[in-house]
N, C-alpha and C. Protein backbone atom coordinates (compact mmCIF):
# COMPACT_ATOMS: atom_id res chain seq x y z
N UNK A 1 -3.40 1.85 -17.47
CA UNK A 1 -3.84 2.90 -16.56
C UNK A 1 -3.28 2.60 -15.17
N UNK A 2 -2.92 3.71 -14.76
CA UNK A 2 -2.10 3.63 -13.26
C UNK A 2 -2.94 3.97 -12.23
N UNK A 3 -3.16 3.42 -11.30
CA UNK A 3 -3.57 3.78 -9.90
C UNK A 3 -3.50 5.36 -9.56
N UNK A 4 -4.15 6.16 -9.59
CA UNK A 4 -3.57 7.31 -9.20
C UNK A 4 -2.80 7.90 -7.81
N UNK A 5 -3.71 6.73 -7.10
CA UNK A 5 -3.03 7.11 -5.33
C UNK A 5 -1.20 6.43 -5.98
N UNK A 6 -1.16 5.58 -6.55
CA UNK A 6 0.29 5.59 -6.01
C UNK A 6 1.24 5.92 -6.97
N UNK A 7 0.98 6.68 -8.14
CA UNK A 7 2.01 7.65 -8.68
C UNK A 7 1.51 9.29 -8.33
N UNK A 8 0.67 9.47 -6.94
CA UNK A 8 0.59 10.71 -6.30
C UNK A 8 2.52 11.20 -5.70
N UNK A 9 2.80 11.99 -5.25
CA UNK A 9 3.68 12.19 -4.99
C UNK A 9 3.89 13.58 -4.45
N UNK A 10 5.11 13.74 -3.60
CA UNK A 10 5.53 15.49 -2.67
C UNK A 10 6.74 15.43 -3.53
N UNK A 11 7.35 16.79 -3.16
CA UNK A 11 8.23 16.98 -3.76
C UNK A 11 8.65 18.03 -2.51
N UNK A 12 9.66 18.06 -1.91
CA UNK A 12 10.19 18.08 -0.66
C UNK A 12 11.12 18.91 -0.90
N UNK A 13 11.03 20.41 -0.44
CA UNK A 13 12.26 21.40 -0.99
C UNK A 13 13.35 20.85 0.54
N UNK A 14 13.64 19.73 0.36
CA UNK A 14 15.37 19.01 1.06
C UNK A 14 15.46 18.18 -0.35
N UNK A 15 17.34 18.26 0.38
CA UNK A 15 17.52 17.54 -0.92
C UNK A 15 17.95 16.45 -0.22
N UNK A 16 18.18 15.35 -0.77
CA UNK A 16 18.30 14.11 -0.43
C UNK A 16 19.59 13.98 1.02
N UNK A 17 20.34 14.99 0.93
CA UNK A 17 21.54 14.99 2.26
C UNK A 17 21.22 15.92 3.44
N UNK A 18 19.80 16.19 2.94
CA UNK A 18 19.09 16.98 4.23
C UNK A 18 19.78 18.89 3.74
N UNK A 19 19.79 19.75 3.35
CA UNK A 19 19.83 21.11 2.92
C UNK A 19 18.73 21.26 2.50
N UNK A 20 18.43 22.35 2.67
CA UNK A 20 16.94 23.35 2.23
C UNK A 20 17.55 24.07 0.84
N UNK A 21 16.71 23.29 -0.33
CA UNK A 21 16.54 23.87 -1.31
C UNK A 21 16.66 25.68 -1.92
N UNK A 22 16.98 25.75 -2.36
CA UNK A 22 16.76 27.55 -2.58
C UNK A 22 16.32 27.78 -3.80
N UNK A 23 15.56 28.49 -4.40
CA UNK A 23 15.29 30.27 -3.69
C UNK A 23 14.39 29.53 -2.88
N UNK A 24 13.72 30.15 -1.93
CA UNK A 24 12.61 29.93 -1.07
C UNK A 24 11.42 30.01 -1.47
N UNK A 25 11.04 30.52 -2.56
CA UNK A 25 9.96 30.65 -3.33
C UNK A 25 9.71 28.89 -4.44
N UNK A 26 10.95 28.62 -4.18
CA UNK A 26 11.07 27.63 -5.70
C UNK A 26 8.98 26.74 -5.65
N UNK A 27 8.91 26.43 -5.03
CA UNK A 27 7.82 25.86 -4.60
C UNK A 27 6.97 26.59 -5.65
N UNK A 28 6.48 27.97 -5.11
CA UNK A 28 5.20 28.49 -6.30
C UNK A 28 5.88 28.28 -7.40
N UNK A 29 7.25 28.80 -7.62
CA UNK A 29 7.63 29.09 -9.25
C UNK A 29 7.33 28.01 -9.80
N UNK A 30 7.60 26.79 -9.03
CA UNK A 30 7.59 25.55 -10.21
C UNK A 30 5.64 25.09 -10.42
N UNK A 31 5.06 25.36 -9.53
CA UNK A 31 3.72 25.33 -9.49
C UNK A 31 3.23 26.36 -10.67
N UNK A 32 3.83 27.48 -10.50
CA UNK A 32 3.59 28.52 -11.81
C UNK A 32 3.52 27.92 -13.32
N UNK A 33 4.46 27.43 -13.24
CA UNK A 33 4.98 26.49 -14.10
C UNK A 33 3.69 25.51 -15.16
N UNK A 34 2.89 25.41 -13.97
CA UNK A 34 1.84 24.70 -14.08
C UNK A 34 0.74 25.49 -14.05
N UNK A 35 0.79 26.63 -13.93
CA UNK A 35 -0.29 27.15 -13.96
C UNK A 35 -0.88 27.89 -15.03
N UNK A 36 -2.14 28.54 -15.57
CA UNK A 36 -2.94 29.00 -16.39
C UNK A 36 -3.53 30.89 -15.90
N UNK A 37 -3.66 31.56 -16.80
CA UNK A 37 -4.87 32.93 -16.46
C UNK A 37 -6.91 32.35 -16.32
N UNK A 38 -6.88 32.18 -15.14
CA UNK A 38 -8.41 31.85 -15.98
C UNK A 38 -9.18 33.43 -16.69
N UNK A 39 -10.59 33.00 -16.75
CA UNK A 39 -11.17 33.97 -16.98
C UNK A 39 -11.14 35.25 -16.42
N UNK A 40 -11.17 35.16 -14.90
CA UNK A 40 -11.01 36.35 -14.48
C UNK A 40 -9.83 37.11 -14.33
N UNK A 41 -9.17 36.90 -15.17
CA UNK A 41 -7.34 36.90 -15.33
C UNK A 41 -6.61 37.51 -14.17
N UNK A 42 -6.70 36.05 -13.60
CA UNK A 42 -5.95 35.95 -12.32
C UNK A 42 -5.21 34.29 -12.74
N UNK A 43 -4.00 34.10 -11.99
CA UNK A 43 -3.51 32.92 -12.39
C UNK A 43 -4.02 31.83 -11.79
N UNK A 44 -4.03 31.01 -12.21
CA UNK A 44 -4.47 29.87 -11.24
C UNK A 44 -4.12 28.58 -11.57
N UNK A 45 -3.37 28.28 -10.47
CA UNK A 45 -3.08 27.00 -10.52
C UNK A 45 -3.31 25.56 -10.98
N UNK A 46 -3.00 24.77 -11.58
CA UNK A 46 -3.32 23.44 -11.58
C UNK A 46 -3.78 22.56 -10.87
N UNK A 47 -5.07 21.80 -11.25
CA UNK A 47 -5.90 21.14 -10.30
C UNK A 47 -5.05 19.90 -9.65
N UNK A 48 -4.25 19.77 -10.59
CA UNK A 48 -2.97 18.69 -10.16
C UNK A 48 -2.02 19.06 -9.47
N UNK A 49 -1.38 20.25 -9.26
CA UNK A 49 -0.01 20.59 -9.00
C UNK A 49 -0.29 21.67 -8.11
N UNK A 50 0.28 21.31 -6.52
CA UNK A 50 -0.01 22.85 -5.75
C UNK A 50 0.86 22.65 -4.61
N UNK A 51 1.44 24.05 -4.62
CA UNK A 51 2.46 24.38 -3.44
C UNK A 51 1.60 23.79 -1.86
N UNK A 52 2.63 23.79 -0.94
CA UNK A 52 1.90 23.53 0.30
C UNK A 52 3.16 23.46 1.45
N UNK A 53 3.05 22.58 2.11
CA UNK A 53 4.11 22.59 3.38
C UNK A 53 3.91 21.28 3.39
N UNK A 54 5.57 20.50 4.10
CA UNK A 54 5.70 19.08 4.68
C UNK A 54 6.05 18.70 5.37
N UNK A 55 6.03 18.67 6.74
CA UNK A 55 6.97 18.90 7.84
C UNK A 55 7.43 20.17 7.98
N UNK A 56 6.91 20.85 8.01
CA UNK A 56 7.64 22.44 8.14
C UNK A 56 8.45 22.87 7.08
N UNK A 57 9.01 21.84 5.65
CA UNK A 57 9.65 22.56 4.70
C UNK A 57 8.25 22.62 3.40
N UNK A 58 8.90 23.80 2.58
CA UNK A 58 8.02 24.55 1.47
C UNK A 58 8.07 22.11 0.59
N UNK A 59 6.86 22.37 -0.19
CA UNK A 59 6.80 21.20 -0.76
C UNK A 59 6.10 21.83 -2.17
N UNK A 60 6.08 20.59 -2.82
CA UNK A 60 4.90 20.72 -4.14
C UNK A 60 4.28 19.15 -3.85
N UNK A 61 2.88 19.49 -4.03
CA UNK A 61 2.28 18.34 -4.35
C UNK A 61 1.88 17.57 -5.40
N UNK A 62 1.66 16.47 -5.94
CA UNK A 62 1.26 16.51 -7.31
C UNK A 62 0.40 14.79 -7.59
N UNK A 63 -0.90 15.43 -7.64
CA UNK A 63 -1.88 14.51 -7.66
C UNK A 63 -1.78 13.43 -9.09
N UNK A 64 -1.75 12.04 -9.04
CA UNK A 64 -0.97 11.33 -9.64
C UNK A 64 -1.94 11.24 -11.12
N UNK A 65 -3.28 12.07 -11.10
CA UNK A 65 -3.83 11.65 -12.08
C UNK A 65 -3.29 12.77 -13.50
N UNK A 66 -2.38 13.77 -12.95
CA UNK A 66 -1.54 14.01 -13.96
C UNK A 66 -0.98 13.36 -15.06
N UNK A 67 -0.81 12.14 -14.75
CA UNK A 67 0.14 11.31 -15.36
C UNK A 67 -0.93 10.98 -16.65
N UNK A 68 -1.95 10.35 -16.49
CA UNK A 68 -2.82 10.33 -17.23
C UNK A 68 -3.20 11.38 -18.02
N UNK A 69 -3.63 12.68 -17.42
CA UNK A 69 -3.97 14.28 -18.13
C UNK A 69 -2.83 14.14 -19.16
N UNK A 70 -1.42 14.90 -18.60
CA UNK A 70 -0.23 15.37 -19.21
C UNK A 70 1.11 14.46 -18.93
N UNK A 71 1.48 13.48 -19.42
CA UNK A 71 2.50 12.95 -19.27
C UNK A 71 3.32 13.39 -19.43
N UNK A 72 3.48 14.31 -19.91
CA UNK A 72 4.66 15.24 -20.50
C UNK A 72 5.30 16.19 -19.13
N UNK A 73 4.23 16.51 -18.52
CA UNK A 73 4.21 17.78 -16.95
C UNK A 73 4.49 16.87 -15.98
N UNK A 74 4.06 15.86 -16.05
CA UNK A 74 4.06 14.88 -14.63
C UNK A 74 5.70 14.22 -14.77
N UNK A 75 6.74 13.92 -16.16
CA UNK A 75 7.76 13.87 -16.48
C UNK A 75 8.44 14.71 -15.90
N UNK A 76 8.20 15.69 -16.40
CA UNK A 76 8.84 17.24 -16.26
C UNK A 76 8.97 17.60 -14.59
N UNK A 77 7.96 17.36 -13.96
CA UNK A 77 7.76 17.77 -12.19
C UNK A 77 9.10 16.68 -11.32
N UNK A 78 9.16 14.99 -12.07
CA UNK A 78 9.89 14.06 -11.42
C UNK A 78 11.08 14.32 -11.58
N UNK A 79 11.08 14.88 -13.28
CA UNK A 79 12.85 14.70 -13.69
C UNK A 79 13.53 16.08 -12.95
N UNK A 80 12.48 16.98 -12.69
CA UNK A 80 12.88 18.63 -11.72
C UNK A 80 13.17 18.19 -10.45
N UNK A 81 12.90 17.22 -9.44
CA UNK A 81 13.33 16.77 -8.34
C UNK A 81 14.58 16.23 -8.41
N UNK A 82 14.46 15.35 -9.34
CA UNK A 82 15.77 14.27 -9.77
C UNK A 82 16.93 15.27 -9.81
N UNK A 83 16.85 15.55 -10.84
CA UNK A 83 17.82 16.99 -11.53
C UNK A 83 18.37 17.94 -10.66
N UNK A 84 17.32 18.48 -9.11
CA UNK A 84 17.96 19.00 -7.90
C UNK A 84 18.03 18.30 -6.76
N UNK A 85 18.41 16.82 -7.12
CA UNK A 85 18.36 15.71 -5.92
C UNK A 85 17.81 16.06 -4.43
N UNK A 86 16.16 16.39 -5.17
CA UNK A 86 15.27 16.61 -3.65
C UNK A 86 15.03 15.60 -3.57
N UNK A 87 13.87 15.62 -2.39
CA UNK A 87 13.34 14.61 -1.65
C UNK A 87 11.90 14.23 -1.93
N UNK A 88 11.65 12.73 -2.36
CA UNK A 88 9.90 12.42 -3.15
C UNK A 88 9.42 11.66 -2.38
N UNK A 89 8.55 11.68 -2.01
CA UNK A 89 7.46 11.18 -1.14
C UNK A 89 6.45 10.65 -2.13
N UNK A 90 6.61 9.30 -2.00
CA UNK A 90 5.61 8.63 -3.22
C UNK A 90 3.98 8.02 -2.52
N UNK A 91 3.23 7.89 -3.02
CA UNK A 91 1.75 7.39 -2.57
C UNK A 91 0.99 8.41 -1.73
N UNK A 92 1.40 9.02 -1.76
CA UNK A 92 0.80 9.80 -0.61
C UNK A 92 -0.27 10.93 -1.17
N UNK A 93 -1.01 11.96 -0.44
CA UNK A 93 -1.73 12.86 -0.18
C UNK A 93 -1.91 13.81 -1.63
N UNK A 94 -2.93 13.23 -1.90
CA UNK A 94 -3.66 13.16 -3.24
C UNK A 94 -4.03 14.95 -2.93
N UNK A 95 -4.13 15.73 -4.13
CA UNK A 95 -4.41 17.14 -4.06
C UNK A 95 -5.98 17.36 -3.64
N UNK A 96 -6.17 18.05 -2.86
CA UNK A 96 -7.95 17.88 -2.48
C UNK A 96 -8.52 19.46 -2.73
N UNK A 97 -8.93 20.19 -3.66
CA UNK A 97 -9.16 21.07 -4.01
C UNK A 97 -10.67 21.49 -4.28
């Protein structure tokens, strides 16, 4: 079992040489991604996974106890940064919902 504060993590729409990510939306879509209809069929997000801001650029957050829930999504969220050589902010600012 992992610590959750420190496989918490941002996901930073820059990419590692400093450019702003595109589309500008990417942030919800990939949060979508993660998301469910509840009952009142409206979508709703993951208690783990939620758009936000980081310094003034669009981010995703992603609360580390994912890893534990869905290893499979919390894979999927790292190897999607990797894959568009953004920018990860590790330990940090746990989802507070």
């Amino acid at each position: 079992m992992t610590d959750s504060l420190s496989s918490t993590f941002i996901i930073v729409g820059l990419t590692k040489d400093g450019k702003k990510f595109r589309p500008s939306d990417w942030a919800d879509r990939l949060c979508g991604v993660m998301s469910a209809f509840g009952a009142e069929k409206k979508i709703k997000f993951s208690p783990y996974v939620g758009p936000g801001d980081y310094s003034g650029d669009k981010a995703v957050f992603v609360d580390g106890r994912l890893e534990e829930v869905e290893p499979m999504a919390y894979r999927f969220l790292l190897n999607f940064a990797a894959d568009n050589d953004l920018q990860v902010i590790s330990g940090v600012c746990p989802i507070d919902r």
